[in-house]
C-alpha atoms as a PDB file:
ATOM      1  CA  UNK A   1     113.692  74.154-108.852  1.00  0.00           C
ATOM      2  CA  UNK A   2     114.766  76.928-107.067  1.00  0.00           C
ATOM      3  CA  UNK A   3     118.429  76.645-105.255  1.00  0.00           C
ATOM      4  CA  UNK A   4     120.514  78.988-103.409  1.00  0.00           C
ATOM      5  CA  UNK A   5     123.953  79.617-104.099  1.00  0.00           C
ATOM      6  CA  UNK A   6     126.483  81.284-101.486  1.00  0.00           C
ATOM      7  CA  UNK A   7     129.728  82.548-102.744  1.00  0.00           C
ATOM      8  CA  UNK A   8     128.226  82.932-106.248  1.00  0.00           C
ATOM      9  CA  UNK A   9     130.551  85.002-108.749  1.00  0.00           C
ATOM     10  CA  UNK A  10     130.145  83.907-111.975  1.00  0.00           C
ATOM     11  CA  UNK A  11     132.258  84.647-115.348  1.00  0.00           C
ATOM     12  CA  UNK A  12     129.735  85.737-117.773  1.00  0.00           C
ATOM     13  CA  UNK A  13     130.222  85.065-121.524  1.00  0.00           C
ATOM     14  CA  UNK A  14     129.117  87.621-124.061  1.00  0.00           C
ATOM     15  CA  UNK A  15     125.856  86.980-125.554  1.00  0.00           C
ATOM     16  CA  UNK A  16     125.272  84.554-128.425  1.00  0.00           C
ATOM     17  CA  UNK A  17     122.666  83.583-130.555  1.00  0.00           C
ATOM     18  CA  UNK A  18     120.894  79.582-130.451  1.00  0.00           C
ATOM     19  CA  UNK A  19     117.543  79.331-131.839  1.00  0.00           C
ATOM     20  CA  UNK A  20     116.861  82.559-132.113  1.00  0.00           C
ATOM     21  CA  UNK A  21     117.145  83.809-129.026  1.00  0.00           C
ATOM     22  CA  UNK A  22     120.195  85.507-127.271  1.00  0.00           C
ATOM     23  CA  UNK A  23     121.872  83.233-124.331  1.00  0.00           C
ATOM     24  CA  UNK A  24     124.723  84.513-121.884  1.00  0.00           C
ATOM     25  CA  UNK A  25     126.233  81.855-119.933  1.00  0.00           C
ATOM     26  CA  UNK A  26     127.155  82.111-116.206  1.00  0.00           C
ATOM     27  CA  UNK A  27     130.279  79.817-115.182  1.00  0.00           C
ATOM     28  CA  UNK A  28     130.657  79.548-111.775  1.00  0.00           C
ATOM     29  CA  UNK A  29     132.087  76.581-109.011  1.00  0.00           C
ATOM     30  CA  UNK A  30     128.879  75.796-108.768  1.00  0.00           C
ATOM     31  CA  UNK A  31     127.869  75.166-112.506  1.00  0.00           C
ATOM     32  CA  UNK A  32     127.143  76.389-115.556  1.00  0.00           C
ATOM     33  CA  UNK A  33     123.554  78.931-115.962  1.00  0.00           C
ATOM     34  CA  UNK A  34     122.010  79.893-118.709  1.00  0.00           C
ATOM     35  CA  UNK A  35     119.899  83.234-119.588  1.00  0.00           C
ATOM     36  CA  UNK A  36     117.638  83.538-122.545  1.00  0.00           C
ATOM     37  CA  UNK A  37     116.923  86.987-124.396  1.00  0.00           C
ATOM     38  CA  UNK A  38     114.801  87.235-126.796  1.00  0.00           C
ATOM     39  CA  UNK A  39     117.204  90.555-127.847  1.00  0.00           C
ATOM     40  CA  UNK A  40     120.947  91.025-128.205  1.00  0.00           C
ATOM     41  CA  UNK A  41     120.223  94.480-126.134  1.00  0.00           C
ATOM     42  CA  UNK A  42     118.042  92.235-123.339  1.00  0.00           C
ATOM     43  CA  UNK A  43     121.301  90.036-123.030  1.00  0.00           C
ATOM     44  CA  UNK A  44     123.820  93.345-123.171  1.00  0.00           C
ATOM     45  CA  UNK A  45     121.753  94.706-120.413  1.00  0.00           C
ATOM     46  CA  UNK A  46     121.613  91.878-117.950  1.00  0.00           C
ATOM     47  CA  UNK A  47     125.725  91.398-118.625  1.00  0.00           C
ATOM     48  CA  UNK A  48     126.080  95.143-117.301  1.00  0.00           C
ATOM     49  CA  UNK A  49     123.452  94.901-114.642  1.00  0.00           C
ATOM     50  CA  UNK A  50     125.331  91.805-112.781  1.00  0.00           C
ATOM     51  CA  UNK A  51     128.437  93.647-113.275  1.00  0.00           C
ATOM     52  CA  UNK A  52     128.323  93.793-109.351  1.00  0.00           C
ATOM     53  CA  UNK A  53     128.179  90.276-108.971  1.00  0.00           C
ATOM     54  CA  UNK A  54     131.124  89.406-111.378  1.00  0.00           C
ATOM     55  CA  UNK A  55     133.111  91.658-109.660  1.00  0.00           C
ATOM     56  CA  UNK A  56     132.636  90.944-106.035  1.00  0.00           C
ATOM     57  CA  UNK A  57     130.131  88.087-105.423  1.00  0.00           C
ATOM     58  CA  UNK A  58     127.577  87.570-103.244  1.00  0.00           C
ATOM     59  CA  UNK A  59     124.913  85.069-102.224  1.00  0.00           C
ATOM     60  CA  UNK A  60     121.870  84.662-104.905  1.00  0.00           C
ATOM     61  CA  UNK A  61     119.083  82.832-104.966  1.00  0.00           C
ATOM     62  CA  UNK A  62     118.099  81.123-108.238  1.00  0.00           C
ATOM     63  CA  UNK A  63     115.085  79.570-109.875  1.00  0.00           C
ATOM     64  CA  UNK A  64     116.019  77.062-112.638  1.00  0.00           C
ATOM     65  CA  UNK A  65     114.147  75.438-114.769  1.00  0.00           C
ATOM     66  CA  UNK A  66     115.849  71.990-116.942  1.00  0.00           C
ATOM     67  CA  UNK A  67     118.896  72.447-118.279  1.00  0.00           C
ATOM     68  CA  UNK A  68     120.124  74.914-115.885  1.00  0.00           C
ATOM     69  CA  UNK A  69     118.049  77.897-117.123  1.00  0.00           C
ATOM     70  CA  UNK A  70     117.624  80.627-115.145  1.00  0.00           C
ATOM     71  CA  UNK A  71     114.264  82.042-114.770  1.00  0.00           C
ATOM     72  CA  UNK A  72     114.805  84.315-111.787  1.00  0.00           C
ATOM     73  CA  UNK A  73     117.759  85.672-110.248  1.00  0.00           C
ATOM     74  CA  UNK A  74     117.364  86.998-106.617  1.00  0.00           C
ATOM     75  CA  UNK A  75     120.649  88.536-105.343  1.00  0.00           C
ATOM     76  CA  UNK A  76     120.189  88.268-101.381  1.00  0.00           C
ATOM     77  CA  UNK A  77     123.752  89.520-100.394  1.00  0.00           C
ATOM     78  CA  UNK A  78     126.622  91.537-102.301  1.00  0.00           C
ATOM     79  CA  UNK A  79     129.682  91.038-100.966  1.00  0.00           C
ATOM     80  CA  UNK A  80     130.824  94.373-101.615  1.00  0.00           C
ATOM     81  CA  UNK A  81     134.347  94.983 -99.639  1.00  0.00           C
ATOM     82  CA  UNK A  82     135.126  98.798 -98.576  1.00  0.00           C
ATOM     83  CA  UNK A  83     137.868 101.244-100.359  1.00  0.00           C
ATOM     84  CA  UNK A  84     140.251 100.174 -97.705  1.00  0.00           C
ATOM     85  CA  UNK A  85     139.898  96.902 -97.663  1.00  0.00           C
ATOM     86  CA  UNK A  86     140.058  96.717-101.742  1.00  0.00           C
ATOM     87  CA  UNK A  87     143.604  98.854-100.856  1.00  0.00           C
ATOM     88  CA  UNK A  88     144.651  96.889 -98.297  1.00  0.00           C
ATOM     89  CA  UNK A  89     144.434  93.726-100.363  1.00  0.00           C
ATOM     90  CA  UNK A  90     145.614  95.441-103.399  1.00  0.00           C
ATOM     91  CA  UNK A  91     149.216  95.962-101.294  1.00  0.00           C
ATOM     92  CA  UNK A  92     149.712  93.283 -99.347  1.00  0.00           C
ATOM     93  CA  UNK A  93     149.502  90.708-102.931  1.00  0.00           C
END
């Protein structure tokens, strides 16, 4: 099943280990993902590498298999705000 998801920005959990493999959980509005390593060093990486997208969302395109398991993540569009705006918001709180 393959869905896409447009103000995706997920709070990811630190890896754990199920049956031996390594999951990380993404929690979002949306739902709750799953991402299986077979590595605790696979799951570190792919927590740093969607740093982006934890920070400042975007639109992703996902392609789940049952139980909510991701087996491809497609990020389509980072919203990525500017210095100023970042600033701007940071102030006016």
């Amino acid at each position: 099943m393959e869905i896409i998801v447009e103000k995706f920005k997920p709070k990811i959990t630190r890896p754990f280990k199920r049956k031996n493999e390594y999951w990380v959980k993404l929690i979002d509005e949306s739902g709750e993902y799953i991402m299986k390593f077979k590595s605790p060093l696979e799951a570190e990486d792919a927590v740093y590498g969607l740093l982006d997208l934890q920070v400042y969302g975007g639109k992703v395109r996902l392609k789940l298999r049952e139980g909510n398991v991701i087996e491809d993540i497609e990020i389509l569009e980072l919203y990525k705000p500017s210095a100023k705006e970042l600033v701007d918001e940071y102030f006016t709180d």
